[in-house]
Protein backbone atom coordinates (compact mmCIF):
# COMPACT_ATOMS: atom_id res chain seq x y z
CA UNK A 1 46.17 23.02 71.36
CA UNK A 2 42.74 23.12 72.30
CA UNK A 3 41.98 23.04 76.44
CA UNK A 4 40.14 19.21 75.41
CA UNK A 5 43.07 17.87 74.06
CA UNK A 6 45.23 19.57 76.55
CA UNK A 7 43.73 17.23 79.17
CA UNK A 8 43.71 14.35 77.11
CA UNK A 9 47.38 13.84 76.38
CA UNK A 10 47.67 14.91 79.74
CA UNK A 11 45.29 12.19 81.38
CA UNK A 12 46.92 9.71 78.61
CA UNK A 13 50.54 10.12 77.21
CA UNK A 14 51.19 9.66 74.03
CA UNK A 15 53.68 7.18 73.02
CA UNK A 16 56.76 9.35 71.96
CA UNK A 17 59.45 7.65 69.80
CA UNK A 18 62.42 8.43 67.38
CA UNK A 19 61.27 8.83 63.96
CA UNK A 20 63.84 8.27 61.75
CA UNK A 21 61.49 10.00 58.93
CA UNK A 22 61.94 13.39 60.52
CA UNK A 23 65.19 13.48 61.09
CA UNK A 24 67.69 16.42 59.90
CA UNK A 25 69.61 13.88 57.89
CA UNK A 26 66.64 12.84 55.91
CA UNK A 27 65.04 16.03 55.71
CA UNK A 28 68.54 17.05 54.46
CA UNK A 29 68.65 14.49 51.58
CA UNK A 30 64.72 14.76 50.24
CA UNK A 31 65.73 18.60 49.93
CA UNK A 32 69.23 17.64 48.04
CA UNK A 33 67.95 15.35 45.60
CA UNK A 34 65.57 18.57 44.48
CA UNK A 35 68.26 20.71 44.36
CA UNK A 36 68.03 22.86 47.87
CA UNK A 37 71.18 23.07 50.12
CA UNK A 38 70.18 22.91 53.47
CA UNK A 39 72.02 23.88 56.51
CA UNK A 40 74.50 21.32 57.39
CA UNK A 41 72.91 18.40 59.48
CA UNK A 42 76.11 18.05 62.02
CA UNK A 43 75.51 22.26 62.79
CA UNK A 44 71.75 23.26 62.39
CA UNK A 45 68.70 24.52 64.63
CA UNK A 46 65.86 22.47 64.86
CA UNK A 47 62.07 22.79 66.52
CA UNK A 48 59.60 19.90 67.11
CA UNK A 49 55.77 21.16 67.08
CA UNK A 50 53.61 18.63 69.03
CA UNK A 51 57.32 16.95 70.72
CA UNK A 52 55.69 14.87 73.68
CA UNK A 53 58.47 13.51 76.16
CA UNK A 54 61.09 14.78 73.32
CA UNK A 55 62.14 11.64 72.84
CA UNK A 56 62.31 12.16 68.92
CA UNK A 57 64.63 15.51 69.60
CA UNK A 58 66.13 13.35 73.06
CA UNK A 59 68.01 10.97 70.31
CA UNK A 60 68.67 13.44 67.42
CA UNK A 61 70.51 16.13 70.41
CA UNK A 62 72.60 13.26 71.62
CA UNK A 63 74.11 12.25 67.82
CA UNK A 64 74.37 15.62 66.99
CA UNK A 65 76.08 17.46 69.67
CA UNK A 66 76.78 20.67 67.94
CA UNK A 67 73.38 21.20 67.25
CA UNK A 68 70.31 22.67 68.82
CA UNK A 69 66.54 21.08 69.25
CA UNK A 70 63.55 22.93 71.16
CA UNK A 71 60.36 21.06 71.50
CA UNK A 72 57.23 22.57 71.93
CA UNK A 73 53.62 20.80 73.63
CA UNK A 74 51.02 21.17 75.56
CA UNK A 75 51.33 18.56 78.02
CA UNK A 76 52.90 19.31 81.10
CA UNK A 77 53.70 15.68 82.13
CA UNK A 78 55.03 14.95 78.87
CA UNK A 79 57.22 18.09 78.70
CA UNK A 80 58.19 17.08 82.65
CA UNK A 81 59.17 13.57 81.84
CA UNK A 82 61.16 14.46 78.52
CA UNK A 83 63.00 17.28 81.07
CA UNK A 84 63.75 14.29 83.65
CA UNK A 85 65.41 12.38 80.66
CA UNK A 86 67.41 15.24 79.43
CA UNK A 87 68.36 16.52 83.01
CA UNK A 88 69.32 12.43 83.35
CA UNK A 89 71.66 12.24 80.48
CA UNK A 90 72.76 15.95 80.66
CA UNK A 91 72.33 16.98 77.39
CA UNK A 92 72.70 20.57 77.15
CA UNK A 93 71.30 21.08 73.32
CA UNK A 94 67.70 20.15 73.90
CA UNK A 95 64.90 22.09 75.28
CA UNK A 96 61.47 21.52 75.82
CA UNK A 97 58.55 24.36 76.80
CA UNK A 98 55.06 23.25 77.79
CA UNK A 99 53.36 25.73 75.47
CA UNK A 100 49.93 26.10 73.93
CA UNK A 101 51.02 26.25 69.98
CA UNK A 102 48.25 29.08 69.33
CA UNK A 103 50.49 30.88 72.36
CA UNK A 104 54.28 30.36 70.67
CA UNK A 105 55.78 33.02 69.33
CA UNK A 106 59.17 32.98 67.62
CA UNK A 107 60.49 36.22 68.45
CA UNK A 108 63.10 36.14 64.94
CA UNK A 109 64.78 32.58 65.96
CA UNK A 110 64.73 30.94 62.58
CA UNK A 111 64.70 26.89 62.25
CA UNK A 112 66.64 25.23 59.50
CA UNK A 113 64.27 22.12 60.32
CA UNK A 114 61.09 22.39 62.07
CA UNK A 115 59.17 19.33 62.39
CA UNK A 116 55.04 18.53 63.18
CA UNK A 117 54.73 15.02 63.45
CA UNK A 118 51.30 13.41 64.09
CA UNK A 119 49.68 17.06 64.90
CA UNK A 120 48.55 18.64 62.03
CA UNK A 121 45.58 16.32 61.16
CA UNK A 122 44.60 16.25 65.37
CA UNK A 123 44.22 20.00 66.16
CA UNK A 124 41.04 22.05 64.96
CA UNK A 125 41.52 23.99 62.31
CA UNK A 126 42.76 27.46 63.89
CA UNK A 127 45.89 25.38 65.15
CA UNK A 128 46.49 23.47 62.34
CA UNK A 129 46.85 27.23 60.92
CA UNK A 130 49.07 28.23 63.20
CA UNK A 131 50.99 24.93 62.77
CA UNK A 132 51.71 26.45 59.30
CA UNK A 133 52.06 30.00 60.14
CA UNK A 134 55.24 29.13 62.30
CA UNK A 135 56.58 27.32 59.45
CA UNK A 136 56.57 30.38 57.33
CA UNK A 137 57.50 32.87 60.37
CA UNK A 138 60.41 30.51 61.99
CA UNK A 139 62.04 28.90 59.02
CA UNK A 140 65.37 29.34 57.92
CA UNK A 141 66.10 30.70 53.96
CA UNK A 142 66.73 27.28 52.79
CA UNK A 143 64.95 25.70 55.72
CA UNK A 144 62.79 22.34 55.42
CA UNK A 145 59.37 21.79 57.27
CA UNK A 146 58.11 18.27 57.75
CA UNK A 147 54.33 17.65 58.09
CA UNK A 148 52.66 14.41 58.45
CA UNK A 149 48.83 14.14 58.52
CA UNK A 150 45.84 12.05 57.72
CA UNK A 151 44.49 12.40 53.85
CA UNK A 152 41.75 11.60 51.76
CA UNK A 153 40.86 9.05 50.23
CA UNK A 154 41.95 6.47 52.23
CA UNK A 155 40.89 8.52 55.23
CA UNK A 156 37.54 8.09 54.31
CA UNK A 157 38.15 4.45 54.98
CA UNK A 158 39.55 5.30 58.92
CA UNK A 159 36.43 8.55 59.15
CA UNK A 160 33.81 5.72 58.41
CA UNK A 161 35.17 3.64 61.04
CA UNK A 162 36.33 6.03 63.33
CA UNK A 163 33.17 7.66 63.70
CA UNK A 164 30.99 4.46 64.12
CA UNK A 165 33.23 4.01 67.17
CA UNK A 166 33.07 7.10 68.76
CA UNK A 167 28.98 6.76 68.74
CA UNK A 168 29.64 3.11 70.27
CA UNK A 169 32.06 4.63 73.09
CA UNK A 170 30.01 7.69 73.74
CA UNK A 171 28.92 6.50 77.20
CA UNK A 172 31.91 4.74 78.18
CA UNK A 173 33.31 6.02 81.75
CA UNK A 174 37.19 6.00 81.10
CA UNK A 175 39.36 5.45 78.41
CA UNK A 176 40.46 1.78 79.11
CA UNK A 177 36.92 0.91 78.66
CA UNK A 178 36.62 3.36 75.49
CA UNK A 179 39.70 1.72 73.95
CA UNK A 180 38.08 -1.79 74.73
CA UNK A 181 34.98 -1.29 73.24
CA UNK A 182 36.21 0.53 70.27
CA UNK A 183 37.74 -2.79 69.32
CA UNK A 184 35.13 -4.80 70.54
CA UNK A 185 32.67 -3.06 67.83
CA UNK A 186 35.43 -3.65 65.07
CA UNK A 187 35.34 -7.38 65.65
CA UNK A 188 31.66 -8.03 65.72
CA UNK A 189 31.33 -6.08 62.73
CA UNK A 190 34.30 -7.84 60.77
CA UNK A 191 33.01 -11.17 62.33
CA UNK A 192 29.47 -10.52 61.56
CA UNK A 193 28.91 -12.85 58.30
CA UNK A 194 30.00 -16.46 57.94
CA UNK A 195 30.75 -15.49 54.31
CA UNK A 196 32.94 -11.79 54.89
CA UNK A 197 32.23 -9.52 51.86
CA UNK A 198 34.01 -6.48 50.51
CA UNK A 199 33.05 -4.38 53.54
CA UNK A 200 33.72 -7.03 56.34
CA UNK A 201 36.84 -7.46 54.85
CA UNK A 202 37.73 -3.87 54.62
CA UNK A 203 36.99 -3.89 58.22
CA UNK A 204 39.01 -6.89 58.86
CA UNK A 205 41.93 -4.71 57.86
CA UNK A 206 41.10 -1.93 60.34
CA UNK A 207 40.78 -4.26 62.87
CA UNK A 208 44.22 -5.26 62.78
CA UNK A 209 45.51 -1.87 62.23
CA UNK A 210 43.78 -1.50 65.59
CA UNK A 211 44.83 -4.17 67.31
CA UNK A 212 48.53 -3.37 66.38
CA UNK A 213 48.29 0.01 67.92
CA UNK A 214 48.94 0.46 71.58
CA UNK A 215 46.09 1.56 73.63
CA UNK A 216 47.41 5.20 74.14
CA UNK A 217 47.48 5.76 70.17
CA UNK A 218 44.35 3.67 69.62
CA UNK A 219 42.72 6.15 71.71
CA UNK A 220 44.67 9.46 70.38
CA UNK A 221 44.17 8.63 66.96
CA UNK A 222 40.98 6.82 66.46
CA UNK A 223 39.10 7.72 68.98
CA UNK A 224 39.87 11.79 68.73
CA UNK A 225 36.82 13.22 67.38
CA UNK A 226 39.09 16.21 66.03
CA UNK A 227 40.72 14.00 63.95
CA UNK A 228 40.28 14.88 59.98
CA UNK A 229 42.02 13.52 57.03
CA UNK A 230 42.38 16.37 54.03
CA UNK A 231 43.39 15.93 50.19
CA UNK A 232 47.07 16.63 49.64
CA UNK A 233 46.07 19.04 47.23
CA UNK A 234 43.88 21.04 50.12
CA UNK A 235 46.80 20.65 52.32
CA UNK A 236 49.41 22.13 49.49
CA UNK A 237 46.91 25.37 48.71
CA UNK A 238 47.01 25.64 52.66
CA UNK A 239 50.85 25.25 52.62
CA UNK A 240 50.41 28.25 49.56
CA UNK A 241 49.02 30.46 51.61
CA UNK A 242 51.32 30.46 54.12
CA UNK A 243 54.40 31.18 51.48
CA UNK A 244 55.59 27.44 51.14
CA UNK A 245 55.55 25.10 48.58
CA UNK A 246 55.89 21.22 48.44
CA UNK A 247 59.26 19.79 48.08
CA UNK A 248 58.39 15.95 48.33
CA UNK A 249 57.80 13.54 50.80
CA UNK A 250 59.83 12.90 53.30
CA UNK A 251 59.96 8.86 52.20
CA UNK A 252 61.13 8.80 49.22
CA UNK A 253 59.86 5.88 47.20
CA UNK A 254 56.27 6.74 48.44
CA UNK A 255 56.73 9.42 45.17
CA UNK A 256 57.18 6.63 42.87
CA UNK A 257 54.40 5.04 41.48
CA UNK A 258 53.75 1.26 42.40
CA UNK A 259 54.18 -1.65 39.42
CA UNK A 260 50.64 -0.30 37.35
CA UNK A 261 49.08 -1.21 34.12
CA UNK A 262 51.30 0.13 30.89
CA UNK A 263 48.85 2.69 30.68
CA UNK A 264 48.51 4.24 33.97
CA UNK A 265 52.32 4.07 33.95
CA UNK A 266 51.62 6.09 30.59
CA UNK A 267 49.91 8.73 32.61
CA UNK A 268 52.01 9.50 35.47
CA UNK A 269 55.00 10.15 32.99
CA UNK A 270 52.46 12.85 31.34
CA UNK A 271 52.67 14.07 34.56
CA UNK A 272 55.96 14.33 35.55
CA UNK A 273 56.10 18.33 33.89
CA UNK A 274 52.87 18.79 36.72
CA UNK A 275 54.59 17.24 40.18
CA UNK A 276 51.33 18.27 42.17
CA UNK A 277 48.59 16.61 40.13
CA UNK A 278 51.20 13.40 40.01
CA UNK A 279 50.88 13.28 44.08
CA UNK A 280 47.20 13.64 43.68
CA UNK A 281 46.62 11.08 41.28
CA UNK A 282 49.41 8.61 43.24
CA UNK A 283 46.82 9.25 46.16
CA UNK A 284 43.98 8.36 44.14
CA UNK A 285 45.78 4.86 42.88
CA UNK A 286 47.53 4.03 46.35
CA UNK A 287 44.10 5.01 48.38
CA UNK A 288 46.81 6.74 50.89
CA UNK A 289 45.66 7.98 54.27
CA UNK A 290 48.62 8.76 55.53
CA UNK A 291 51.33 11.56 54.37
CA UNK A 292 54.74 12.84 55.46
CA UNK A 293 55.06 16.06 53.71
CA UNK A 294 58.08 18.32 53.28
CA UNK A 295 57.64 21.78 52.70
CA UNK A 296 60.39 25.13 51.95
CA UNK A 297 59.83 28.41 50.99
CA UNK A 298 58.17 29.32 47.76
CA UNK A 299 60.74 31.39 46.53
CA UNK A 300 63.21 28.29 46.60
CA UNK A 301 63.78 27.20 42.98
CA UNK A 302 63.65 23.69 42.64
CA UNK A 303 64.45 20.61 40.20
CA UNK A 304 62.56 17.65 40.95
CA UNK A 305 63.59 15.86 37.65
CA UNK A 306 66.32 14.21 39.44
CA UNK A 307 69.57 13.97 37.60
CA UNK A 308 71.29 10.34 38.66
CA UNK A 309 74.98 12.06 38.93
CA UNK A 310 73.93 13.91 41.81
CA UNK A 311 73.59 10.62 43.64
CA UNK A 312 77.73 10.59 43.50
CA UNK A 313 77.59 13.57 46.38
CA UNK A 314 75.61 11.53 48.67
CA UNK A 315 76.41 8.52 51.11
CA UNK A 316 74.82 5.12 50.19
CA UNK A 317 73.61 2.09 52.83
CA UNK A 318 71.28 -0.82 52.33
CA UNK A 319 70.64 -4.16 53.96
CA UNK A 320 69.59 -5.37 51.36
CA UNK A 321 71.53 -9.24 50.62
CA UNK A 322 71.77 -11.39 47.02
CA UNK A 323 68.94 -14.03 46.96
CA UNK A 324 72.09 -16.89 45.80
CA UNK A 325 73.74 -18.29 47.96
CA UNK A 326 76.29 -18.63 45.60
CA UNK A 327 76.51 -15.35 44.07
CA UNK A 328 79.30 -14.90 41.19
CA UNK A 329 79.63 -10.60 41.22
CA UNK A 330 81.98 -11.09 38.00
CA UNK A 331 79.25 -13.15 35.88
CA UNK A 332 76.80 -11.67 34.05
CA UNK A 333 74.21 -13.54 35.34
CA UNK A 334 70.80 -11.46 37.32
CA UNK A 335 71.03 -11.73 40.86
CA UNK A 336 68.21 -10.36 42.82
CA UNK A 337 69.02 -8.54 45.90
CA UNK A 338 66.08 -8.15 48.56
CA UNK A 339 65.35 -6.08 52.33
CA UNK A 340 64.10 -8.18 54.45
CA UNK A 341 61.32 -5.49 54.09
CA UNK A 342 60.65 -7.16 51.40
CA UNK A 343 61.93 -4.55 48.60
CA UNK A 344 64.24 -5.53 45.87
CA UNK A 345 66.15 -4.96 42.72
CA UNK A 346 67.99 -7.26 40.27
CA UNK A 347 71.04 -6.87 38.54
CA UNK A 348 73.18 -8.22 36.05
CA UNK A 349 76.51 -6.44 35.51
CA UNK A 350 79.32 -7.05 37.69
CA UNK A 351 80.17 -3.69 38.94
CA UNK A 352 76.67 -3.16 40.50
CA UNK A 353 76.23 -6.67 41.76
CA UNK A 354 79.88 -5.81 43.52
CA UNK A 355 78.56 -2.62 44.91
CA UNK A 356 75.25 -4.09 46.56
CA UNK A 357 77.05 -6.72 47.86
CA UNK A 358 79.91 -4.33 48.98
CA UNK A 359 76.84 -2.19 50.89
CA UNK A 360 75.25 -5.30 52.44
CA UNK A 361 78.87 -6.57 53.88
CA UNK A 362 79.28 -2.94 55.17
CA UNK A 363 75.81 -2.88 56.79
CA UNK A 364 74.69 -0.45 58.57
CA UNK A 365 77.18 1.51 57.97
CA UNK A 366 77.09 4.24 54.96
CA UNK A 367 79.41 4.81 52.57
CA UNK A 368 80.39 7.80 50.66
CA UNK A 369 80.01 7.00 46.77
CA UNK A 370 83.42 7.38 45.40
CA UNK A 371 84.67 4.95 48.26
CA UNK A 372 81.71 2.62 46.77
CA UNK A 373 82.80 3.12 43.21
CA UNK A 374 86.01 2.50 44.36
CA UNK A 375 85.07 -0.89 46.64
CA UNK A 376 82.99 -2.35 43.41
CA UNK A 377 85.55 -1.52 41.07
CA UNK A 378 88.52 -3.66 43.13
CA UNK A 379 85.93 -6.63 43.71
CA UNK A 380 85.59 -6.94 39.87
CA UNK A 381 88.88 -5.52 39.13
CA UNK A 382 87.33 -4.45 35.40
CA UNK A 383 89.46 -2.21 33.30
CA UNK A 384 86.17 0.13 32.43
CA UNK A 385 85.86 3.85 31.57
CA UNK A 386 85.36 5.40 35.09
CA UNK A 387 83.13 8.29 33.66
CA UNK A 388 80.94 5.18 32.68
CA UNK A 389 81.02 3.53 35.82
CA UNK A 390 79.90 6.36 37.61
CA UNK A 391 76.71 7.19 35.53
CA UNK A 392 75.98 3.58 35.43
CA UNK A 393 76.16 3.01 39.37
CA UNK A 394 74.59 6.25 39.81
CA UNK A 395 71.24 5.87 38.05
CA UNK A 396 71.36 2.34 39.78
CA UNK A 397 71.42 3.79 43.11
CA UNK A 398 68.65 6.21 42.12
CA UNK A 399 66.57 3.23 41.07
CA UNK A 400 67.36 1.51 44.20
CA UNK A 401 66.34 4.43 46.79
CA UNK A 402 63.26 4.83 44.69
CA UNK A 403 62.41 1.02 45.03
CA UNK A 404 63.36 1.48 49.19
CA UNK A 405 66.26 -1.03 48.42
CA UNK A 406 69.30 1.57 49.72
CA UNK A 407 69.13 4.38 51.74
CA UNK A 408 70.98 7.64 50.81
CA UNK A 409 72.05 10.27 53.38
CA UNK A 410 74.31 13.92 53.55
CA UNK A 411 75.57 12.90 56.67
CA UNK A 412 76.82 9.73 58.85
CA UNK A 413 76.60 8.81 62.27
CA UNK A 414 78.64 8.07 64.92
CA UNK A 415 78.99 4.63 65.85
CA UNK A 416 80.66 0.98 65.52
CA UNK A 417 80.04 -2.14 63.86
CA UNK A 418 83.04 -4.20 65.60
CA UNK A 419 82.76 -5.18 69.50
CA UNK A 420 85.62 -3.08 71.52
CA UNK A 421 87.36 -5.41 74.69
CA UNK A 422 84.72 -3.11 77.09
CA UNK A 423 81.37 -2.39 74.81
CA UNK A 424 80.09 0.81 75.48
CA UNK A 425 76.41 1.13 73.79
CA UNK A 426 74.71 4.72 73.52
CA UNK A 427 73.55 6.27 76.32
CA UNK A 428 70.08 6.89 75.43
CA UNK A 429 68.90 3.59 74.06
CA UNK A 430 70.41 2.70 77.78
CA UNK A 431 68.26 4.92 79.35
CA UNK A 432 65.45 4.28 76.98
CA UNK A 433 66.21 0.46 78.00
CA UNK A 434 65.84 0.88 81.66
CA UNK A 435 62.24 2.08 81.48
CA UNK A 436 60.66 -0.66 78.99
CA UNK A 437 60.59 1.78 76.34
CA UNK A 438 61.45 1.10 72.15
CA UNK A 439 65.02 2.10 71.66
CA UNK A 440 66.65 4.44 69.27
CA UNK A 441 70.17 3.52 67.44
CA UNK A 442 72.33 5.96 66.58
CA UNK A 443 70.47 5.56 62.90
CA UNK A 444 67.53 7.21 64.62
CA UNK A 445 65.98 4.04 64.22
CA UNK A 446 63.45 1.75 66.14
CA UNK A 447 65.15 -1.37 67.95
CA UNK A 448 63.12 -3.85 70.49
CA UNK A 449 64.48 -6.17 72.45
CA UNK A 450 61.90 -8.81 73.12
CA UNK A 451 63.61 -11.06 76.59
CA UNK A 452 65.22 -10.13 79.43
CA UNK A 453 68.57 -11.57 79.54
CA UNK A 454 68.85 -8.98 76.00
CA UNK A 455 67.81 -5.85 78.32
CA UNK A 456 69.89 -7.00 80.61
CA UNK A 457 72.95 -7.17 78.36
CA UNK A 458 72.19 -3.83 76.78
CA UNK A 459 72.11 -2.17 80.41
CA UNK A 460 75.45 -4.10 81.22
CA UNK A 461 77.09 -2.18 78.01
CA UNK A 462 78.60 0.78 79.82
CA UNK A 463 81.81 0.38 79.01
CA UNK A 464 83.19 -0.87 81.92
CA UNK A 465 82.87 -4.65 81.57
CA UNK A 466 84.80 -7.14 79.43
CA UNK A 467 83.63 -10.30 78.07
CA UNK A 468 84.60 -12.38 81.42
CA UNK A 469 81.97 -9.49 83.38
CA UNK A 470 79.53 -9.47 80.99
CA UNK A 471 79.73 -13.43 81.10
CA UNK A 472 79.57 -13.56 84.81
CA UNK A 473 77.19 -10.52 85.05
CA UNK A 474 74.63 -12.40 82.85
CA UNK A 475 75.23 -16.02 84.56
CA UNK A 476 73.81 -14.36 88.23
CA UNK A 477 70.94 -12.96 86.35
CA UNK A 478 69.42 -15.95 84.80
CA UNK A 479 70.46 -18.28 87.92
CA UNK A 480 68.42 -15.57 89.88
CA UNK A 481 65.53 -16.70 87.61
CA UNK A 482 65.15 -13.61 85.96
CA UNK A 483 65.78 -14.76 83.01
CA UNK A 484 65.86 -18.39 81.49
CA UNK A 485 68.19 -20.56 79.35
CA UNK A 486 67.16 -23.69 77.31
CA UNK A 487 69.30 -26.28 75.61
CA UNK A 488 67.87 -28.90 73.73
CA UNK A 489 64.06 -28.12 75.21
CA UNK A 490 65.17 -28.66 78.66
CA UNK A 491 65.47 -25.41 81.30
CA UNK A 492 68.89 -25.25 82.18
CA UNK A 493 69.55 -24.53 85.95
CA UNK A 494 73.06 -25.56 86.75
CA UNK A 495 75.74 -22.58 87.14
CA UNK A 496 78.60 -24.00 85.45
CA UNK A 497 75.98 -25.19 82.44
CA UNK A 498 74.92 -21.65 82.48
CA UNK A 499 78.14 -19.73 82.30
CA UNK A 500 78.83 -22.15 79.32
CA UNK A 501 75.90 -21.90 77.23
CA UNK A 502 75.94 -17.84 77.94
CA UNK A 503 80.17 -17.24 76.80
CA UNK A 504 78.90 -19.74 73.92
CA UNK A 505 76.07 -17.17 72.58
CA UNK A 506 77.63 -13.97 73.47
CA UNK A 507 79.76 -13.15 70.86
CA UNK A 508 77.04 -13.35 68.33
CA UNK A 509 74.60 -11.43 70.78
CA UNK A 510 77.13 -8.88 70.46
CA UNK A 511 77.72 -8.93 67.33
CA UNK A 512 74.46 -8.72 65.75
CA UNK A 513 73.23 -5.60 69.25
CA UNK A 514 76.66 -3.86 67.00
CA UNK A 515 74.88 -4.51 63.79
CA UNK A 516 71.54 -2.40 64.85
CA UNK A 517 74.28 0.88 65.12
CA UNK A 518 74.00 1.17 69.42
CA UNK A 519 77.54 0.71 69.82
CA UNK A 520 80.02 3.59 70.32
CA UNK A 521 83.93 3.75 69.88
C-alpha cells in the first residue's frame, strides 16, 4: 500500500471481522458447483491480502487445524494486535507479516485460496495490479481467488456522495471531526426539502448506510479519496490479463436474477450461453456497487450450467422454518418456508416439505444429502422410486441456494448443538468476547451479544463450570450491579429472587448460545 494509507489504517484501525463469504468452505463450494475440485478445505494453504488484526484467518486457523493461513498488511499495529491474539490462543497455523503488498514476493509458495477482501477497490491502481499479479504468481493449479471491490453503476451513486464529502471535510483537523461532518453534510442535504424528491431520497438511503457504519469504516471507505468503483467487466479484462478468469461470485444467489418482467427474464436466459455479459447486465438491473468476485486460472475448464444431481455430493443447512403452524409434510398442500432474512420458497410435495423441515429441526447443523434423502424419506415413509427422489430433491435444493433459502457446503464444522454437564464454547469467540469485539461461531459467522449478563455467560463457558456454577457465577454478577434482572417491570435486587429467575432462564440461554454453533464437544 501506498505510504498515505499506510498511516491511515495505522492512525485508525480498521474493523477486522470473520467473513463467512471468504471462507475456504465457501470458496470450495462456488468452485464445485462449476465443476473445479479444489484442494480439500480440512488440508489447504491459504493467504489473506489486506488481513488487518487477522481476525478473518484468527477464526478460519482455529476450525481448521490442519491447515495453514498467512496474512499479509501494512499496518504494523494491526499486524501487532492480530500477533497478540494468536500468541494468546497459541495457534500455531496462522501467520501474519506487516508487509507493503507492492514489496511481497512469493518465492514458489502456492495458495489453494488467497483472499483480498475490501482492498482491491482502496489501493491506487499499481497495487490493485499487484493485488492481481499475486493471484496469478501464488495460486495453486485448481486454486480459487476471492476479490471484493466497489463497481459501477451503483458506485456512481457512493462517488457522487463520497466526493461532495471529502470537499466538505477538507479542512477538518482529525478524523473524529471528519467522520462527524461527513454525516452532518448527508443530513442537511437529505433534510433539505419539506417535500424529499428523487435525489433527497437517494440521499436518504446513503445516509443510513452511513450511519450504520462504524466510524473507523465510515472514514476508510467513504472518506478515502483512493477509493474507485470499476465495471465488472473492466475488472474481468484486468483479471484476463493476469491469466484468470471469473468463476462466479462468491454469494451465490447474487448470480440469479431478481423476480423481473417476463421479458427481461426472456433476456437473461439468452444469456445464459454468454455468463460475462449476464453479470454485466445483472449489474445494470440490480444498480450493484458492491462485488465479491471469485477468480481461477484460465486454463481451468469450467461448467457453469449447473447440473441439479451434483447437489447430492454436497452438505445441505438452512434456517429456514414452515410459515404454518400446523404444517402437514404428508399433504399436498403449499407450505411456504421463510429465513428470517426474509428469503423463501414454497413447496407442495411431501418429500421436500419433509426435508426443509428435517434441515430447520437440524439447524445449524449440515447434513450430507443422502442422510437428508434418507431423513425426508422416513418422515413421509412414501414407497417412491429413489432415482426420482433424488433428482426431485436435488433441483429443489438448487432452487433453494439460488433463492438464499439453504446453504450448501464441501465441508462441516466442528461443533455442538446439545448443552454438555460443563459447556465449553470456542476459544476465540471467548477471546473475541473479552475485548467488546463481534464474535465468530464456528460457522465463520457474525454473533453479537447485546447485555452483559450474555458476555458474561459466554466468558463463564470454559468448560469447567456446571449448571449450579454457572447459576451461582451469574447470581454475584448481577447482585454486583453489573448487570440487571427484571420481572414483571420491577428491578429485581434480592439474592434468592435472583438465583431463581437466573436457573429459570438459563437453560434456554444455553440452548439457543448452542444454536449460533459456539459450543464444542
Amino acid at each position: 500500500m501506498s505510504d498515505q494509507s499506510l498511516t491511515a489504517y495505522d492512525d485508525v484501525l480498521y474493523p477486522s471481522l470473520a467473513h463467512v463469504q471468504t471462507h475456504p468452505d465457501r470458496l470450495a463450494t462456488i468452485a464445485a458447483l462449476f465443476g473445479l475440485e479444489t484442494a480439500p478445505v480440512e488440508k489447504c494453504r491459504v493467504l489473506e491480502l489486506g488481513c488487518g488484526d487477522g481476525t478473518n484467518l484468527v477464526s478460519m486457523a482455529y476450525g481448521l487445524p490442519n491447515s495453514e493461513f498467512i496474512g499479509i498488511d501494512a499496518a504494523g499495529r494491526a499486524i501487532a494486535a492480530g500477533s497478540e491474539m494468536i500468541r494468546d490462543l497459541s495457534l500455531h497455523n496462522v501467520r501474519l507479516r506487516q508487509l507493503n503488498l507492492m514489496e511481497f514476493e512469493a518465492d514458489g509458495e502456492r495458495f489453494d485460496y488467497i483472499i483480498a477482501h475490501g482492498v482491491y477497490s482502496w489501493v491506487p491502481d499499481p497495487v490493485r495490479d499487484r493485488i492481481l499479479a499475486i493471484c496469478s504468481e501464488s495460486l495453486s493449479p485448481n486454486g480459487v481467488a476471492y476479490v471484493s471491490y466497489n463497481t459501477y453503476p451503483g458506485g456512481h451513486i457512493r462517488d457522487m456522495v463520497r466526493e461532495m464529502m471529502l470537499f466538505h471535510v477538507r479542512s477538518a483537523p482529525d478524523v473524529k471531526q471528519k467522520v462527524a461532518q461527513g454525516r452532518a453534510l448527508l443530513k442537511f442535504l437529505a433534510d433539505s426539502k419539506k417535500e424529499p424528491d428523487l435525489y433527497r431520497r437517494v440521499l436518504q438511503k446513503e445516509l443510513e448506510h452511513a450511519v450504520e457504519y462504524s466510524d473507523a469504516a465510515f472514514y476508510h471507505d467513504d472518506l478515502n479519496p483512493l477509493t474507485r468503483p470499476i465495471y465488472f467487466h473492466h475488472f474481468v479484462k484486468h483479471a484476463a490479463a493476469h491469466g484468470l478468469q471469473f468463476l462466479g461470485d462468491a454469494v451465490f444467489n447474487e448470480m440469479q436474477p431478481d423476480d423481473y418482467e417476463p421479458a427481461v427474464m426472456t433476456a437473461l436466459r439468452e444469456l445464459e450461453g454468454d455468463v460475462l455479459a449476464r453479470e454485466q447486465y445483472l449489474d445494470f438491473l440490480i444498480c450493484r456497487r458492491f462485488r465479491r468476485t471469485l477468480l481461477c486460472r484460465r486454463e481451468i475448464s469450467l461448467d457453469h450450467k449447473i447440473q441439479p444431481r451434483v447437489i447430492a455430493n454436497f452438505y445441505v443447512a438452512s434456517e429456514a422454518e414452515p410459515k404454518s403452524s400446523k404444517l402437514n409434510v404428508l399433504s399436498s398442500e403449499i407450505e411456504e418456508f421463510r429465513t428470517p432474512k426474509g428469503a423463501s420458497i414454497k413447496a407442495s410435495r411431501p418429500l421436500v416439505k419433509a426435508a426443509l423441515l428435517h434441515l430447520h429441526q437440524r439447524w445449524p447443523q449440515s447434513i450430507h444429502f443422502a442422510k437428508l434423502l434418507g431423513a425426508a424419506s422416513r418422515l413421509v415413509s412414501e414407497e417412491t422410486d429413489e432415482n426420482e427422489n433424488v433428482t426431485v430433491l436435488c433441483e429443489v435444493l438448487l432452487r433453494s441456494f439460488a433463492a438464499g433459502v439453504t446453504e450448501l457446503h464441501v465441508w462441516t464444522p466442528s461443533f455442538v448443538t446439545d448443552v454438555s454437564e460443563r459447556p465449553l464454547a470456542s476459544a476465540v469467540a471467548r477471546y473475541q468476547n473479552r475485548r467488546g469485539k463481534r464474535l465468530a461461531t464456528l460457522r465463520h459467522t457474525g454473533l453479537e451479544l447485546n447485555d452483559a449478563l450474555s458476555c458474561k455467560l459466554l466468558g463463564l463457558l470454559d468448560g469447567t463450570h456446571d449448571f449450579a456454577g454457572l447459576v451461582e457465577a451469574l447470581s454475584v454478577f448481577v447482585q454486583r450491579g453489573e448487570a440487571t434482572l427484571e420481572a414483571e417491570g420491577e428491578r429485581v435486587s434480592e439474592p434468592t429472587q435472583i438465583r431463581k429467575l437466573i436457573a429459570a432462564g438459563l437453560p434456554q440461554t444455553l440452548n439457543k448460545l448452542a444454536r449460533t454453533a459456539i459450543l464444542l464437544r
